[in-house]
Every structure is written in C-alpha cells, then in structure tokens.
Protein backbone atom coordinates (compact mmCIF):
# COMPACT_ATOMS: atom_id res chain seq x y z
CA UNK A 1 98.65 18.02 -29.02
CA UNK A 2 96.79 15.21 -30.92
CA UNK A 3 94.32 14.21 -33.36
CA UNK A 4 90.74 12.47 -32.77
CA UNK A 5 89.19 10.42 -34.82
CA UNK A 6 86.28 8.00 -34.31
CA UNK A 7 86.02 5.06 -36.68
CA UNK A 8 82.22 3.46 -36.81
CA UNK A 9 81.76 4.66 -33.31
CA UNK A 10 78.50 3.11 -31.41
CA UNK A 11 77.13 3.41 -28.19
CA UNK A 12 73.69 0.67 -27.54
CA UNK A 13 72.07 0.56 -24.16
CA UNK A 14 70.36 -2.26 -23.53
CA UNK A 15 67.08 -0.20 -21.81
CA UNK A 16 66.72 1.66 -25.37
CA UNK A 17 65.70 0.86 -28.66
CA UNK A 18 68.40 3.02 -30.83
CA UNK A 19 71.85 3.32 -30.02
CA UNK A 20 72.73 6.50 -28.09
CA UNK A 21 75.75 7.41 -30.43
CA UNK A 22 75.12 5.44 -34.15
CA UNK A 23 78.08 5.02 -36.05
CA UNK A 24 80.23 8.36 -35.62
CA UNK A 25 82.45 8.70 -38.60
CA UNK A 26 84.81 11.99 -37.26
CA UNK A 27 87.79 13.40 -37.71
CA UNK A 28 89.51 16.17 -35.53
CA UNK A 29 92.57 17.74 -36.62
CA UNK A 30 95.41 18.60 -34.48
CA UNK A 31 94.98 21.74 -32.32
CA UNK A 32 91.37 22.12 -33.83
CA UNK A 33 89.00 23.38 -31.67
CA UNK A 34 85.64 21.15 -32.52
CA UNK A 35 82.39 21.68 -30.92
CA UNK A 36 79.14 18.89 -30.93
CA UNK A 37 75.72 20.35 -30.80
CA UNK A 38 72.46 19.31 -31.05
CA UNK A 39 69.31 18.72 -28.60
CA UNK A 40 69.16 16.80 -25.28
CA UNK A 41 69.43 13.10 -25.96
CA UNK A 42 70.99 13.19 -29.33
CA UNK A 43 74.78 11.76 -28.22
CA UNK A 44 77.12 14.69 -28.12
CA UNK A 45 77.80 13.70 -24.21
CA UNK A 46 77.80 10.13 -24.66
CA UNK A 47 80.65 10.98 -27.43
CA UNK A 48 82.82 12.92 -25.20
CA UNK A 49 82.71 9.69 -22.82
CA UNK A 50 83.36 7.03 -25.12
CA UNK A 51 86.99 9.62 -26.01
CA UNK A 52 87.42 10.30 -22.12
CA UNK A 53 87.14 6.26 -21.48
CA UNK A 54 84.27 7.01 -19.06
CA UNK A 55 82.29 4.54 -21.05
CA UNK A 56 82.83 1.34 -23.15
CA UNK A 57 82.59 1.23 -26.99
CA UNK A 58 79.76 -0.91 -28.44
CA UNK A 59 81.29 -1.34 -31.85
CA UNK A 60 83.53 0.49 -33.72
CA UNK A 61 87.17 2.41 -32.76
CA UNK A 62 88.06 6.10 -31.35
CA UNK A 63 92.14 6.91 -31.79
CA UNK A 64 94.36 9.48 -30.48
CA UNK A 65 97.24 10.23 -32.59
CA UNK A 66 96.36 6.85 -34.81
CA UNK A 67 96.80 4.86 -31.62
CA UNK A 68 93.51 2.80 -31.10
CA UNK A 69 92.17 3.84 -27.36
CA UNK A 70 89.16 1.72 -27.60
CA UNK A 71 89.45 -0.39 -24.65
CA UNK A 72 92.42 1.87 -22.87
CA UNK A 73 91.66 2.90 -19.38
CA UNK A 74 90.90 6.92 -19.08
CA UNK A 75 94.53 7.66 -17.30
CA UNK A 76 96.53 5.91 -20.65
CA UNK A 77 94.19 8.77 -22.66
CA UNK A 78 96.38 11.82 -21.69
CA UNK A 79 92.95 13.68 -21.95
CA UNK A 80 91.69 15.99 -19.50
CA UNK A 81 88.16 16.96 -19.04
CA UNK A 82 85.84 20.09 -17.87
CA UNK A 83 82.44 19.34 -16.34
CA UNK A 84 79.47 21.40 -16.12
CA UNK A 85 79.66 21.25 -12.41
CA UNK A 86 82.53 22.17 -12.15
CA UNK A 87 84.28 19.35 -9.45
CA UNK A 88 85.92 21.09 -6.98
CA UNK A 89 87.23 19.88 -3.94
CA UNK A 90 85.50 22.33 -1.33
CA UNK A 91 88.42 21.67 1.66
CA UNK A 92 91.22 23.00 -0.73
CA UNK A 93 92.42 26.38 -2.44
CA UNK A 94 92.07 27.11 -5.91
CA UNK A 95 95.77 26.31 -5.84
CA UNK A 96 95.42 23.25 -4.34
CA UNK A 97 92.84 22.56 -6.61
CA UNK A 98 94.78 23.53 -9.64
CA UNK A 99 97.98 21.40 -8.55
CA UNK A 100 95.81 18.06 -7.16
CA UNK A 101 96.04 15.86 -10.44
CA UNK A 102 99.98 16.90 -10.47
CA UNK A 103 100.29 15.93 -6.88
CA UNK A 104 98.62 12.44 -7.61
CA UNK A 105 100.88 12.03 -10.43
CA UNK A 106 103.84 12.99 -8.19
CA UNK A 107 104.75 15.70 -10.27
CA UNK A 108 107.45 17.67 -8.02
CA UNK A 109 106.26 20.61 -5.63
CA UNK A 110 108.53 22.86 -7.60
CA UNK A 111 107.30 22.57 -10.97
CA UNK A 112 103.43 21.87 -9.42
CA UNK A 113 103.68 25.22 -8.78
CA UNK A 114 104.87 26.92 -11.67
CA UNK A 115 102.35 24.76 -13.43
CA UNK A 116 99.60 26.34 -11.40
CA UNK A 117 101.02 30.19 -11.41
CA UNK A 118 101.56 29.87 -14.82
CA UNK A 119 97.60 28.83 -15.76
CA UNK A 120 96.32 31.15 -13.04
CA UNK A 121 98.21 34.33 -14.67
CA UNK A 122 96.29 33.08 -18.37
CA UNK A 123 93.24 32.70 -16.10
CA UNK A 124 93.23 36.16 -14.41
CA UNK A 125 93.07 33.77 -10.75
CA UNK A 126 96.40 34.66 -9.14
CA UNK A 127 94.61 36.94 -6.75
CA UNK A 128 92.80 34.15 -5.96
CA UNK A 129 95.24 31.36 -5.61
CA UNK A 130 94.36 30.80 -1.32
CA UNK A 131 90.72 31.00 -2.16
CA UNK A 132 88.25 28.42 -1.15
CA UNK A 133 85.69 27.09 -3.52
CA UNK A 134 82.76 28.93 -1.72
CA UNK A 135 84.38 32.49 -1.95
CA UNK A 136 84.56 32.57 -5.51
CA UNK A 137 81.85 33.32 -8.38
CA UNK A 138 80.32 31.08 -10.99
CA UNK A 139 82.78 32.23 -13.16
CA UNK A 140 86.07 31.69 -11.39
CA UNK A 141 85.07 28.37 -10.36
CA UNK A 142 84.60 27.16 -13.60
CA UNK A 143 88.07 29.00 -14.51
CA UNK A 144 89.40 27.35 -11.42
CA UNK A 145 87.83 23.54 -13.23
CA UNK A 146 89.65 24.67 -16.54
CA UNK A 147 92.95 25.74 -14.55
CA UNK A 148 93.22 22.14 -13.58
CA UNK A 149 92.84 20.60 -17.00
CA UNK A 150 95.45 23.08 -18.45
CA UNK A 151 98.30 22.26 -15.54
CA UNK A 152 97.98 18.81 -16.81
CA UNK A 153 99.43 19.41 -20.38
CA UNK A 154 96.91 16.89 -21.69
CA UNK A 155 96.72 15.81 -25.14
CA UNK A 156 92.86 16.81 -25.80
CA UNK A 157 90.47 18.89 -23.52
CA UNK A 158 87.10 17.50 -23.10
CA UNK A 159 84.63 20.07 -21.95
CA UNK A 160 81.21 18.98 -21.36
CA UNK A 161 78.69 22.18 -20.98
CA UNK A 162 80.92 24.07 -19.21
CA UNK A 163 79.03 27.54 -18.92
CA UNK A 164 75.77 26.28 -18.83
CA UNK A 165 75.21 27.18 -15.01
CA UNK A 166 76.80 30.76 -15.66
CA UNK A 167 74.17 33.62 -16.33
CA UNK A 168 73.96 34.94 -20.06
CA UNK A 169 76.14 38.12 -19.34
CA UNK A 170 78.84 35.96 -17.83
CA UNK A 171 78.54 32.85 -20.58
CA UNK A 172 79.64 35.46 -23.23
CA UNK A 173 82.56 36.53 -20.84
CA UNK A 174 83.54 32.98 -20.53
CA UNK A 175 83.49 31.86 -23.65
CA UNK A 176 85.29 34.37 -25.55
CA UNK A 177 87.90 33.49 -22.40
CA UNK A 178 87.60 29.30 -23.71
CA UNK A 179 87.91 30.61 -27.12
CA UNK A 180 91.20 32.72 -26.76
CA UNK A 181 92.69 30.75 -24.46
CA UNK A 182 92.15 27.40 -26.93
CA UNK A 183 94.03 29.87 -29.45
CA UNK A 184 97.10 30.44 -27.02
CA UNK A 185 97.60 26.66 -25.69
CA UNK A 186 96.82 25.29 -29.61
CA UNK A 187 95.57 22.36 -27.73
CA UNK A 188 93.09 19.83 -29.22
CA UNK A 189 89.85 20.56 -27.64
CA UNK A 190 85.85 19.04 -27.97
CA UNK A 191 83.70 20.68 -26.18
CA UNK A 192 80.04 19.58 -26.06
CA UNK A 193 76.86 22.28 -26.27
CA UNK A 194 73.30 22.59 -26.40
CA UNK A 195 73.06 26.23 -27.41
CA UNK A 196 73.78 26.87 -30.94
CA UNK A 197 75.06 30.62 -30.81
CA UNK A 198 77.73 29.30 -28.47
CA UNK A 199 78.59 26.67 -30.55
CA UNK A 200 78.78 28.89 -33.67
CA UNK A 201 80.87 31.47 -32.42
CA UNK A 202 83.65 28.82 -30.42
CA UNK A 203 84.42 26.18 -33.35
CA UNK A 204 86.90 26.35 -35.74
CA UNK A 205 84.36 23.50 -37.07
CA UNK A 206 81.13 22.21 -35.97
CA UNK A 207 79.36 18.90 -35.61
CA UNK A 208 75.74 18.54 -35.17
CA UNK A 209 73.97 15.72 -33.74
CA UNK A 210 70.51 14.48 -34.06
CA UNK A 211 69.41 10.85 -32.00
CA UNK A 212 73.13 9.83 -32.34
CA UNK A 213 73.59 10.58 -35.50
CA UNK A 214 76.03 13.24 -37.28
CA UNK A 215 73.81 15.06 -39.55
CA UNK A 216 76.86 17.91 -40.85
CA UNK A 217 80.01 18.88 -40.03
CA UNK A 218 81.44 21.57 -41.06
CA UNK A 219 82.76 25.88 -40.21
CA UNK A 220 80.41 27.65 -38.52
CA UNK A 221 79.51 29.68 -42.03
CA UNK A 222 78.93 26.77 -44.11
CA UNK A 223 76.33 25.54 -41.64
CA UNK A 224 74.54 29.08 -41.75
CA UNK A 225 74.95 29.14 -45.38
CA UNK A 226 74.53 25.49 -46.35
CA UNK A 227 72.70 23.35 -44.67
CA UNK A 228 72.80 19.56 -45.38
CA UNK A 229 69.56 18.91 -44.15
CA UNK A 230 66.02 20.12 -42.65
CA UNK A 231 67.32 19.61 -39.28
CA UNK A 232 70.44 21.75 -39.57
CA UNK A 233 68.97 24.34 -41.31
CA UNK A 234 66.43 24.71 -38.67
CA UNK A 235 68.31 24.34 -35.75
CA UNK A 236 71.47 26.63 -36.35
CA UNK A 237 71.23 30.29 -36.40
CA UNK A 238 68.64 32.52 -33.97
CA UNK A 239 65.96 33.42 -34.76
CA UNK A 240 65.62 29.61 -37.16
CA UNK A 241 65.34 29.39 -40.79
CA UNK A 242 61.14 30.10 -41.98
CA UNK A 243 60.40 26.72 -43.00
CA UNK A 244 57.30 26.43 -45.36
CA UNK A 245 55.84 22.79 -46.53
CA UNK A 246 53.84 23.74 -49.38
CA UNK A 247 52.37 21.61 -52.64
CA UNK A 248 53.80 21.82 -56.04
CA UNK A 249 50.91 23.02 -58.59
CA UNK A 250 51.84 23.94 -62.02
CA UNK A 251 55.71 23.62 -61.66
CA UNK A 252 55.70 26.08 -59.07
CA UNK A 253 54.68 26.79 -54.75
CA UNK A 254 52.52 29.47 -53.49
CA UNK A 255 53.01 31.32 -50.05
CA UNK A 256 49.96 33.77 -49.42
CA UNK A 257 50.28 35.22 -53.19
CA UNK A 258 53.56 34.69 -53.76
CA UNK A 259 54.51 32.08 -56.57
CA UNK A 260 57.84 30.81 -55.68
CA UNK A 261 58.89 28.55 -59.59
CA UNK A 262 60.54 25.48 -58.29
CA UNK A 263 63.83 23.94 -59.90
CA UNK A 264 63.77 21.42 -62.42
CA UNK A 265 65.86 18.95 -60.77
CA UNK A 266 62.95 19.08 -58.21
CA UNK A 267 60.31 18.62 -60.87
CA UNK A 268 61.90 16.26 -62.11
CA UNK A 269 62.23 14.07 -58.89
CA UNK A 270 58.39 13.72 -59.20
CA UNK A 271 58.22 15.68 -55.34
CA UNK A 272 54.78 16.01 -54.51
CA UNK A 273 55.98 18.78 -52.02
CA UNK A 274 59.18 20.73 -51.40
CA UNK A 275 60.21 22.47 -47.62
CA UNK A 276 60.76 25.72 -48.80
CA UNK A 277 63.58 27.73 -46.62
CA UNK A 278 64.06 31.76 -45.95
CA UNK A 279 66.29 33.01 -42.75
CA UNK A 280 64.67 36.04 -41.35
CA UNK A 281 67.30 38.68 -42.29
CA UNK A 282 66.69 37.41 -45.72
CA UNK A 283 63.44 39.40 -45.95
CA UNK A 284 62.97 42.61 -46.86
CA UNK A 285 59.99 44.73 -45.85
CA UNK A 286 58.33 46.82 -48.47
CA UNK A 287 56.24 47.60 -50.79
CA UNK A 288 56.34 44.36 -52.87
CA UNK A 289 56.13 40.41 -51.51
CA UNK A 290 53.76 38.37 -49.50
CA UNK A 291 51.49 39.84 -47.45
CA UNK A 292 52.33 39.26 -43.27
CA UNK A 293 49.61 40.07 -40.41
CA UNK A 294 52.03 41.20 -37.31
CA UNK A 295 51.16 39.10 -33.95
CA UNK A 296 55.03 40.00 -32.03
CA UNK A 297 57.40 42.90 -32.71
CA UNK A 298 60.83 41.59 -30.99
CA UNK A 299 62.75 44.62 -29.98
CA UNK A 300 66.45 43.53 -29.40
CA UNK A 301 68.49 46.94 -29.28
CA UNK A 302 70.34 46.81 -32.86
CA UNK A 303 67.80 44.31 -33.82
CA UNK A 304 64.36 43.84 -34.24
CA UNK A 305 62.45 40.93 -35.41
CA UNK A 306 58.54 40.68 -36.53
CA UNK A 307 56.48 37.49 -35.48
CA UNK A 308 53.35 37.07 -37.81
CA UNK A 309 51.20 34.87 -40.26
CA UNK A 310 50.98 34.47 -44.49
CA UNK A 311 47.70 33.44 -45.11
CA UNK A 312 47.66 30.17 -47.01
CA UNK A 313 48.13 30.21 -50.81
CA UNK A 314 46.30 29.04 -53.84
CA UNK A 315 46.44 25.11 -53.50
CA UNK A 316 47.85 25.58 -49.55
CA UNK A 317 45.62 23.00 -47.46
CA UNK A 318 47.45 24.69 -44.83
CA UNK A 319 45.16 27.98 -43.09
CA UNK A 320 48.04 30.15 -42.67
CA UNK A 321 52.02 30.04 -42.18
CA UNK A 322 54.48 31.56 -39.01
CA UNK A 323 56.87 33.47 -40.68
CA UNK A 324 59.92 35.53 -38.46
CA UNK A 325 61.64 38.63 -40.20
CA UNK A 326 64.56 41.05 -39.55
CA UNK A 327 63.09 44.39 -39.71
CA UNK A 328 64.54 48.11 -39.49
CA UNK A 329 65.67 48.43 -35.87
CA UNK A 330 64.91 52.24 -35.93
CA UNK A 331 61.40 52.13 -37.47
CA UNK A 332 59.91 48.35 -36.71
CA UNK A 333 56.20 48.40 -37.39
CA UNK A 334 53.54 48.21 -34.89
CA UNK A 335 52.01 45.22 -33.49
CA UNK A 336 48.83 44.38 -35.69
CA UNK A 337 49.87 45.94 -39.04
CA UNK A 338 49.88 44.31 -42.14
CA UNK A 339 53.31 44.75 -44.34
CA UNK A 340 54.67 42.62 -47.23
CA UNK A 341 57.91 40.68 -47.16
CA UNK A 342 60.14 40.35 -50.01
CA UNK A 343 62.54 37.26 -49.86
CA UNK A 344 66.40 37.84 -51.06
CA UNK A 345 66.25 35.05 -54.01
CA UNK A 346 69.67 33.74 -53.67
CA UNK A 347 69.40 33.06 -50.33
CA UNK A 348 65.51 30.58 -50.80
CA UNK A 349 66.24 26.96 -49.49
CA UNK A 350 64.31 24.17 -51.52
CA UNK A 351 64.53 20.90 -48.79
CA UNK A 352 62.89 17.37 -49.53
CA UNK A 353 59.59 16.94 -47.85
CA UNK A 354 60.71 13.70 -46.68
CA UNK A 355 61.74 12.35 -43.52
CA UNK A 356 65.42 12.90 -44.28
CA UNK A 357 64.87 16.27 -45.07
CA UNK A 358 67.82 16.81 -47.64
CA UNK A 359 68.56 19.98 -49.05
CA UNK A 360 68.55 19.89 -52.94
CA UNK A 361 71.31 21.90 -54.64
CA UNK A 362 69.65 24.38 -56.69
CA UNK A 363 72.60 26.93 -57.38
C-alpha cells in the first residue's frame, strides 16, 4: 500500500492552447479509494498517466510513498493498471492471463499459481481458469483485466473506465464487486469516471475535474450537500441541481411569483445577479409555491420526477425557467397540469453569477 500525491502537476500539449491537466494539487491517503470525474476532455485520464508513467510531466512532481516518481520509468512505479478495454491476450487462458506479468517478472510457477487461484476465488473465476478470452462475458473479462492487476501486489491500482463497455444492469454488478473487493485488498486505488452516480457511490472521496482543473474534492456527501462551485453543483447528483440566473430587485429574486430575499453578504457584494440553486427532491408539491406547467412526467419505479416551466418573474428578462422535481411516486400528476412547488429553505443554493461560479456561504 502507498500514498499519492501530486505536487503542481501539469500536463501542456503543444497542439492545444490550455494545458490538459493545470496544476493538480492532490493528496491520496493510504488504502483510500479516490475516484476523478468530470466530462470528456477535462484531465482525469491524462492524470492517471502522468501516476502510471505512461506520459511525461510538464512541470510539477507526482510521489508514491514521498518518493518523487516524476521521471521514473512505469515498471520502478509498482502500480498496476485496469483499462477500459480490457487487454487480454486472446491465445491464452484466463489463467494464463492472470499469471503473465508474474511470469515476465519470473515470479516462480509455484507461487504464480497460488497468486492466480487465490484472486480468481475473490473474483468468482475459478470455474473459469482454462477459459479463453472469447468464451467469457463482458463482465468476466473485465474481472479477468482486474485479476491480473491484483496477482501483482502493486502498490496503487489505476483503473481507467473500467465498466464503461458493460451494460447498465451489469455496471452496477461490477462495481459494487470493485468497491468490496478495494475494501478486502485495502489497496490504494484511482480509478477514473465519466458517470457521476458511479463515481458517488465507489469513493471513499471524490475529485472533480473541469478543463484540467480540480474544482472540489471531497466525500461523496459533501459534494451533494456542498458544492464549491456552479460546476459541481450542477454536475453531481441525477437528476442536476435547478439552476436559476435571476436579477436582484429590491434586495430580493423572483421565480414565477415567488420572492426568494437574498443574503446580505450577497447584497453587500454589489451582485447584480445571483445563480440561485434547488435539487429536485428539495421540492415539495402542494398547495403553496411557484407555479410549474408539466411538459415530462419521468416514471422511474420508486421514483418519479416532473419536467416543466416557471414562467418568468417580476423583473425576469428571462420568458420562462426548466425546473425538475421529485414528486409522489404513487400519485405523480399528469402530463399538462399545472401544480405549485414549494422549495425546502435550508436546502436553496445562492452561487455567483460569474464565470467562476462560487457558491457563497449563506448558513
């Protein structure tokens, strides 16, 4: 086991204008299991490279166990990583699969196997063991992929969007698999995601990226709950946070006829305009609140969520506002009926209107 930590870390390309990965200040703790989100293109990858050694450093330092790796070659790493393609070699067994990196290393046959048999029995793949790639399932290949980082005994696993060619049944199969067996081995471990429910319910903490840049890290419920910025707030938890840009008149916002009073600190900023910020299952539908015209009723089982419009307020340039809401699974109204949504108070997010986006700490 080890800890990560990356120092300043920068990745430039010299075919783009802003570098890929912009000064990553990170720390991961022994044994902690860390997961990087964010979008396509925003440098959770290119992070996972610059630890494996599969790419140079522009500036900056990355260390394992306080021993600067910067410019060590991937096999000095004692890392092991998981691709989304899984890898496999499709002339050999699972076993053979498993036990290849032991064989290179000239690990003996003996204990190559008892390596492998013991990370097939925590993988449910002994009955698989004389398999060839191309009789297996999604699924066990990309058990098969992990087998052979875990016979390793590595330092750190790297996994790189393992389960993203797995269907949605079997990614929630998987990953509660990652998750446990993470728990058992208590082995460092940064895996990279683009799905945010994934990431949310694997990391002990999480670390969101936005154009190479770490916007928040933190436990899964302080992201839901506090959100450092615009971008966060919007991006983790499904359905997103109802984000409302509306004017300040008279020390207060207006959404349809709803007067929402806005801090002092605020005020006394001199903002212009605040983000305003309600997650769906922080409406209630009733009697009282802003009035909602319903365009989609999303029936989910034990959920239900209502797509619709507030008409613009007093002051609003804006013609009307999207607005998504948690509803009563057992009696969700009917497509085309107009209801009123009452917002939970302690849980209304004021955010700068600016291109930063920062939340302002209001209780």
């Amino acid at each position: 086991m080890a800890s990560v930590t990356f120092e300043q870390a920068t990745r430039n390309y010299t075919d783009t204008e802003r570098p890929a990965l912009d000064r990553l200040d990170l720390a991961v703790a022994d044994g902690e299991f860390l997961v990087l989100v964010g979008p396509s293109g925003c440098g959770k990858s290119t992070s996972l490279r610059l630890l494996a050694g599969l790419e140079p450093v522009s500036s900056g330092r990355i260390l394992i166990d306080d021993r600067d790796v910067t410019a060590a070659d991937p096999r000095e790493r004692d890392v092991a990583m998981v691709f989304q393609n899984y890898a496999l070699y499709p002339h050999m067994t699972v076993a053979e699969n498993m036990g290849f990196a032991l064989k290179i290393a000239k690990v003996g046959k003996a204990e190559r196997a008892q390596r492998v048999l013991a990370a097939a029995a925590m993988l449910d793949l002994e009955p698989y063991l004389d398999r060839r790639p191309k009789d297996l399932s999604g699924g066990q290949r990309q058990r098969v992929a992990m087998g052979r980082a875990i016979v390793r005994r590595p330092k750190v696993f790297l996994m790189d969007e393992p389960l993203s060619n797995l269907d949605a049944r079997l990614r929630v199969q998987t990953r509660t698999q990652i998750a446990q067996l993470q728990r058992q081995l208590s082995t460092t471990t940064v895996y990279v995601t683009h799905d945010q429910v994934e990431a949310m319910t694997m990391g002990d903490r999480v670390a969101v990226l936005r154009d190479g840049v770490l916007q928040q890290c933190a436990s899964p419920r302080e992201l839901y709950r506090s959100p450092a910025n615009l971008f966060v707030a919007g991006f983790m938890g499904s359905p997103a946070m109802n984000l409302f840009t509306l004017p300040i008149a008279d020390r207060a916002v207006s959404l349809g006829d709803w007067i929402i009073p806005v801090p002092r600190d605020i005020l006394a900023a001199g903002h212009a305009e605040v983000v305003v910020g309600i997650r769906p299952e922080h409406f209630e539908v009733g009697s009282l609140g802003v009035e909602v015209e319903v365009d989609v009723v999303e029936e989910l089982g034990s959920d239900a969520f209502i797509y619709g419009r507030v008409a613009a307020g007093a002051g609003d340039p804006n013609a009307e506002h999207p607005v998504v809401a948690r509803a009563d699974w057992r009696d969700p109204p009917e497509r085309g009926a107009r209801i009123r949504l009452y917002p939970d108070f302690a849980h209304v997010y004021f955010f700068s209107a600016t291109p930063d986006g920062t939340r302002f700490e209001t209780r």
